[in-house]
C-alpha atoms as a PDB file:
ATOM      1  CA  UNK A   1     -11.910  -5.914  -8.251  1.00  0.00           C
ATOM      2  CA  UNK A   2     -10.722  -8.013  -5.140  1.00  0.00           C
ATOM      3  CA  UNK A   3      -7.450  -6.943  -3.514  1.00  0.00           C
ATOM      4  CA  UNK A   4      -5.241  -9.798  -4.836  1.00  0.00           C
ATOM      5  CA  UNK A   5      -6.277  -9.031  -8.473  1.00  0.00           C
ATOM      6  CA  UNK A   6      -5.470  -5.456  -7.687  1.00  0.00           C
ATOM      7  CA  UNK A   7      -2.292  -6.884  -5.939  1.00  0.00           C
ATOM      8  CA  UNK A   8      -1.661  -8.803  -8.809  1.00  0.00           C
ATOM      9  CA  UNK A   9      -1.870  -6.059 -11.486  1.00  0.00           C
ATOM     10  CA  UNK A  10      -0.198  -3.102  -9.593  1.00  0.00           C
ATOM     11  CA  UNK A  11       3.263  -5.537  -9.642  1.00  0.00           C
ATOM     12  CA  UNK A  12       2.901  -6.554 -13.063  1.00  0.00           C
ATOM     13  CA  UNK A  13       2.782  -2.948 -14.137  1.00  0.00           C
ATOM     14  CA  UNK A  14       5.453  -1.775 -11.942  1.00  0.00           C
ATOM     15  CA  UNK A  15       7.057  -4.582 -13.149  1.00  0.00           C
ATOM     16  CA  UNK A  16       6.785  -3.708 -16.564  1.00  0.00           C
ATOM     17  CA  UNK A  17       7.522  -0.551 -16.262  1.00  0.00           C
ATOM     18  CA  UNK A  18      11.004  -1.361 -15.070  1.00  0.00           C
ATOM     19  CA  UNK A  19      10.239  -0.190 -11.584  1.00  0.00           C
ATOM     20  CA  UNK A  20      11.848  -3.744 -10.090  1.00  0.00           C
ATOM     21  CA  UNK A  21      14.857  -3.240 -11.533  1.00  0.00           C
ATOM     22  CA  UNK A  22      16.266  -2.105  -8.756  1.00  0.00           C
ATOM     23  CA  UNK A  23      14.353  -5.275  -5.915  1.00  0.00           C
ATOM     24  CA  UNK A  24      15.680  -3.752  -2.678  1.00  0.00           C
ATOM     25  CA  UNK A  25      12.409  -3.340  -0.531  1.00  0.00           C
ATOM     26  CA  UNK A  26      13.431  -0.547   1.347  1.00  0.00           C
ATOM     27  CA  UNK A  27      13.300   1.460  -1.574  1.00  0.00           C
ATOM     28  CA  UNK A  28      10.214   0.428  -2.321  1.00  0.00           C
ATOM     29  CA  UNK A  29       8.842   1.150   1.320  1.00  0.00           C
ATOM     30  CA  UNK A  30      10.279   5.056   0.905  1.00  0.00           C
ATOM     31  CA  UNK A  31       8.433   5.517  -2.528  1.00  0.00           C
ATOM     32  CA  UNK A  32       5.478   4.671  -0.325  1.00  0.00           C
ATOM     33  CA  UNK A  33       6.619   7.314   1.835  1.00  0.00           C
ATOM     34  CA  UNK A  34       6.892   9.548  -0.878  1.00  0.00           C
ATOM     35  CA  UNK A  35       3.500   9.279  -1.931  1.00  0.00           C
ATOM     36  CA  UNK A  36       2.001   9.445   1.471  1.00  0.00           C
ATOM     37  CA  UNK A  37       4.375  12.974   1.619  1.00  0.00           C
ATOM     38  CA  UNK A  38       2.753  14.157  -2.350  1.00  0.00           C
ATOM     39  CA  UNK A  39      -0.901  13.389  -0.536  1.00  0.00           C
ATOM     40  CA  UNK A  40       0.325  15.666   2.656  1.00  0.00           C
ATOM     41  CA  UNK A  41       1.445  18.471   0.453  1.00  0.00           C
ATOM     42  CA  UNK A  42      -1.947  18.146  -1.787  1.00  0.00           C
ATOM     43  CA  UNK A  43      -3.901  18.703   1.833  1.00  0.00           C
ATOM     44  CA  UNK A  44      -1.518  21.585   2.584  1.00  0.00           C
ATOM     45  CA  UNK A  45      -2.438  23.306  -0.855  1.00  0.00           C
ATOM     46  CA  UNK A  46      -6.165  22.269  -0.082  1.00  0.00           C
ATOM     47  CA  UNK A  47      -6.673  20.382  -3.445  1.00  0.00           C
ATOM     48  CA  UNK A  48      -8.775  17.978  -2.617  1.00  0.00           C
ATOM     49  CA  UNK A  49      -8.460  15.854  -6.083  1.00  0.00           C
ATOM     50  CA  UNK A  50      -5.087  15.956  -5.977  1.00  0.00           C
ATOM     51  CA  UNK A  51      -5.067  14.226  -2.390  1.00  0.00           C
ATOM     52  CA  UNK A  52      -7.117  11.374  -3.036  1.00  0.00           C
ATOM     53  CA  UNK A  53      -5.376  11.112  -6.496  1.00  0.00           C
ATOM     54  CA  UNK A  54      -2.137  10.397  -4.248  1.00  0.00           C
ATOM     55  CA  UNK A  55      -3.677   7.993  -1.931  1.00  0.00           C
ATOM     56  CA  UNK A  56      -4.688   5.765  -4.978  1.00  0.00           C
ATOM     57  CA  UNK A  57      -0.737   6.094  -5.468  1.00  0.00           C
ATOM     58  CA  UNK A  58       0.006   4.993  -2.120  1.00  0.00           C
ATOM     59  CA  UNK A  59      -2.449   2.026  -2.345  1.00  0.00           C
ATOM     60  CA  UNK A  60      -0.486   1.649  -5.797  1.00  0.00           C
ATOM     61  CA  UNK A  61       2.993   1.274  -4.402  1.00  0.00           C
ATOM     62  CA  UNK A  62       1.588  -0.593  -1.277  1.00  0.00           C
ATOM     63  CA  UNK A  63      -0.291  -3.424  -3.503  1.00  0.00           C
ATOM     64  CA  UNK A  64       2.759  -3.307  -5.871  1.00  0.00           C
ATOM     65  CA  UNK A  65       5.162  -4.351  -3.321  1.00  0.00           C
ATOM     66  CA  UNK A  66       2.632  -6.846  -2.135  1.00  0.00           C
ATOM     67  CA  UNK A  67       2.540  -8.139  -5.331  1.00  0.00           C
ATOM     68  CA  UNK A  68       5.990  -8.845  -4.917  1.00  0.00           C
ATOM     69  CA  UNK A  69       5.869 -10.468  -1.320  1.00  0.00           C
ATOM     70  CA  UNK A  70       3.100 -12.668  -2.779  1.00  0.00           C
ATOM     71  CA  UNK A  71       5.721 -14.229  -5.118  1.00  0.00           C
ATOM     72  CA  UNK A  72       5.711 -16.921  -1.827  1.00  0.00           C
ATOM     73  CA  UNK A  73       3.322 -19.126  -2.480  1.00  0.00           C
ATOM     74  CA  UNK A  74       1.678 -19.451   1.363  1.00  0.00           C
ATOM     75  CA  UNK A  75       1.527 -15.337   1.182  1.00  0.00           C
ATOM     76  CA  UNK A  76      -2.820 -14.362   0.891  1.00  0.00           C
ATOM     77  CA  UNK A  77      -2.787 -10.912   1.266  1.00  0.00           C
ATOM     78  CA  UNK A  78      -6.438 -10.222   0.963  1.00  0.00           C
ATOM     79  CA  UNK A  79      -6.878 -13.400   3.692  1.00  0.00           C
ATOM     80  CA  UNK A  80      -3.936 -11.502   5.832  1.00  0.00           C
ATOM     81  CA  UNK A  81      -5.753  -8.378   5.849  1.00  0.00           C
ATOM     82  CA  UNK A  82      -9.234  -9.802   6.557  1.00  0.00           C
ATOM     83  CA  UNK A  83      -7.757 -11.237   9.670  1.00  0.00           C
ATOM     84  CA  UNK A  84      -5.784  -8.439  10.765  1.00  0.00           C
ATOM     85  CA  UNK A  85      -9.081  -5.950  10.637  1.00  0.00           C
ATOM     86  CA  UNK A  86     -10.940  -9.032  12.801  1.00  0.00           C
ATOM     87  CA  UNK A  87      -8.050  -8.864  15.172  1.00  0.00           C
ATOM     88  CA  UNK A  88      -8.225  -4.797  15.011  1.00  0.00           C
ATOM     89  CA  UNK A  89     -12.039  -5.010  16.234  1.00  0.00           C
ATOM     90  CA  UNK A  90     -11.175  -6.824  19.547  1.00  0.00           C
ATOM     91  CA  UNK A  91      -8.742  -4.210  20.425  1.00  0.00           C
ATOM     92  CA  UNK A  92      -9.278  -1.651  22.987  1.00  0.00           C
ATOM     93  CA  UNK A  93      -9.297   2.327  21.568  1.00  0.00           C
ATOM     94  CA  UNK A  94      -6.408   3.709  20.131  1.00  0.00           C
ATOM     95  CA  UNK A  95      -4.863  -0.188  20.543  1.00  0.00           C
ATOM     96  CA  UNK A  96      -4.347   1.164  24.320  1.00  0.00           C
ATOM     97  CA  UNK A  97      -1.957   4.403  23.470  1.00  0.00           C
ATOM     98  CA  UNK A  98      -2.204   7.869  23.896  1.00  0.00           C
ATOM     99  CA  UNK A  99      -1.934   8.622  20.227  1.00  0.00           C
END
């Protein structure tokens, strides 16, 4: 599956599963925070299944609200991200920072 056909079906569900509702994107952008905080707690406990169970969720969320970005018709997702990890290659380690 390419990303904008996952992008495409993780909104429709979420859609119809009455998760947009409620459209204000910054609740969106903490449920992604609240999945990345499930996946911490799943590392804490040392379940290992569990973890990468909850980074599919975050990926999820994260394509979900994509999905819903990509409403805009000059919005490419899977071209955005292709050039963003080109651009990441030319940068020096760490993008320069300490951490």
């Amino acid at each position: 599956m390419d990303i904008n056909t996952a992008i495409k079906i993780s909104h429709e569900t979420a859609e119809e599963k009455g998760f947009w509702e409620e459209k204000d994107r910054r609740v969106k952008l903490l449920l992604i925070h609240c999945e990345i905080s499930e996946a911490v707690e799943e590392l804490r406990k040392d379940n290992e299944q569990a973890y990468k169970e909850e980074l599919c969720d975050i990926a999820i969320r994260l394509f979900d609200l994509m999905g819903h970005e990509q409403n805009h018709p000059s919005t490419n997702f899977e071209s955005l991200i292709k050039q963003k990890m080109q651009y990441n290659k030319t940068r020096p380690k760490k993008h320069g920072k300490e951490f």
